[in-house]
Protein backbone atom coordinates (compact mmCIF):
# COMPACT_ATOMS: atom_id res chain seq x y z
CA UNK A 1 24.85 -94.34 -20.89
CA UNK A 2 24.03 -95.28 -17.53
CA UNK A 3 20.72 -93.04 -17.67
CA UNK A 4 19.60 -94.65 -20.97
CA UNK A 5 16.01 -96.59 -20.63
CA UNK A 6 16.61 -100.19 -19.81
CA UNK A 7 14.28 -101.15 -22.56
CA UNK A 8 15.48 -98.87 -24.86
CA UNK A 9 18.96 -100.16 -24.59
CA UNK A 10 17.82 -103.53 -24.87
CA UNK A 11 15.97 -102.62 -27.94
CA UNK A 12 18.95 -101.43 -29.56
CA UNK A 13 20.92 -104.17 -28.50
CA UNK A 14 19.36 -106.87 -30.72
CA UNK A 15 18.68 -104.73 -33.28
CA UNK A 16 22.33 -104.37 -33.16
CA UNK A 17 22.76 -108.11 -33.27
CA UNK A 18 20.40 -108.41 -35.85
CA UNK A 19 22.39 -105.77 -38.07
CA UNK A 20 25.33 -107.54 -37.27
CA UNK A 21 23.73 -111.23 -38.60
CA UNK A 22 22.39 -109.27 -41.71
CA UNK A 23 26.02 -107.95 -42.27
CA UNK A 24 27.29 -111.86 -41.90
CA UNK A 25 23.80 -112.93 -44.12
CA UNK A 26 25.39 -110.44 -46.86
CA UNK A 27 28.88 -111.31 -46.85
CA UNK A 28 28.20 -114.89 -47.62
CA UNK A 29 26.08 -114.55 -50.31
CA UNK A 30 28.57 -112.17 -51.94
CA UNK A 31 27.03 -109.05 -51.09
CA UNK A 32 29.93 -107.30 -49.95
CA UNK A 33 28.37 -103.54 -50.47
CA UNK A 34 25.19 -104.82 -48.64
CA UNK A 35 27.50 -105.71 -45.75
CA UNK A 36 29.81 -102.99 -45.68
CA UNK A 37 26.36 -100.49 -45.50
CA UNK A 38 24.96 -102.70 -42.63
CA UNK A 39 28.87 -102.33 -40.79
CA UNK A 40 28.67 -98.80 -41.59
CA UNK A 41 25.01 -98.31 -40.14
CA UNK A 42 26.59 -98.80 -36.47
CA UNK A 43 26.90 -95.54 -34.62
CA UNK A 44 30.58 -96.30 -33.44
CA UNK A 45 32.92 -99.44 -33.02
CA UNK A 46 31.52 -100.27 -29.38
CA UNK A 47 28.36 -100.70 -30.72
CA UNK A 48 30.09 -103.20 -33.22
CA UNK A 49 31.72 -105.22 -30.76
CA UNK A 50 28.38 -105.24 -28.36
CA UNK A 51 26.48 -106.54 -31.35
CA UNK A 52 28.66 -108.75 -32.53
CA UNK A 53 29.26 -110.15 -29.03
CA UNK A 54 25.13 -110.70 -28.59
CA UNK A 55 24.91 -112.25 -31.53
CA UNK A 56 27.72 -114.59 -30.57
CA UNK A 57 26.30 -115.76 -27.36
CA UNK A 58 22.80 -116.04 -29.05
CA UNK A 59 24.32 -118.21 -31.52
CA UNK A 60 26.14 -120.32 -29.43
CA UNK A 61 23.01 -121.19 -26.69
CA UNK A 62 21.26 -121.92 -30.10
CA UNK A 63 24.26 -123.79 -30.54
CA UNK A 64 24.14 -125.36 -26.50
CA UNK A 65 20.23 -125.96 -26.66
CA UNK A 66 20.35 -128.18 -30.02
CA UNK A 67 23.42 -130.25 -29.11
CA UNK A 68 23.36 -130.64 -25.37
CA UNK A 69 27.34 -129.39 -24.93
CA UNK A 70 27.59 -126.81 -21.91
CA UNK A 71 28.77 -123.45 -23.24
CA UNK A 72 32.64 -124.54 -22.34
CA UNK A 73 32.61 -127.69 -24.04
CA UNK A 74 30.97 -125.18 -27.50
CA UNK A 75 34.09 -122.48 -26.81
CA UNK A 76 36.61 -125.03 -26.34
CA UNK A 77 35.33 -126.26 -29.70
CA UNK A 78 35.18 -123.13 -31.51
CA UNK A 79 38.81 -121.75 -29.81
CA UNK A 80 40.18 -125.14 -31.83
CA UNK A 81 38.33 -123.96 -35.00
CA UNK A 82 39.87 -120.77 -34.91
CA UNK A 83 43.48 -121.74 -34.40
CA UNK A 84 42.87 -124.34 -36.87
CA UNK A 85 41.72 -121.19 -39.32
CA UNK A 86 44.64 -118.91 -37.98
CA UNK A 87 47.00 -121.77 -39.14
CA UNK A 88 44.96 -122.95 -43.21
CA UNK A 89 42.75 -119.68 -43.39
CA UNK A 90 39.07 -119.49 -42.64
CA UNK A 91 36.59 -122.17 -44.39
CA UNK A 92 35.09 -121.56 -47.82
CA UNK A 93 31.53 -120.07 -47.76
């Protein structure tokens, strides 16, 4: 993969991350077959895990750059969210 365009890969990337936010969009509005296609659409589960990771960072400097918390103060926050989830189950919605 190391031969692979830079721009290309980039490309893919956030189209990746942008599969992966349409798979979340789907879930929560009870489209689970509309979610499981998008999950399925992925090539392999690397590709699912890279996605899912860009669109976590993206989220969280969305996150950062709306609330003014550096990016340790937003994953100490969220690592207490989910233990508090791992302990009552994840929140309606």
């Amino acid at each position: 993969m190391g031969d692979a365009d830079p721009a290309a890969a980039a490309a893919a990337a956030f189209a990746g991350a942008q599969r992966a936010a349409g798979a979340i969009a789907a879930k929560h509005r009870g489209d689970l077959d509309g979610a499981a296609e998008l999950l399925a659409a992925f090539p392999d589960a690397d590709a699912r895990a890279h996605s899912f990771q860009l669109l976590a960072e993206l989220a969280l400097s969305i996150l950062r750059a709306q609330t003014g918390q550096s990016m340790d103060e937003l994953v100490q926050e969220l690592s207490l969210h989910i233990a508090a989830a791992a302990i009552s189950g994840p929140p309606a919605g």
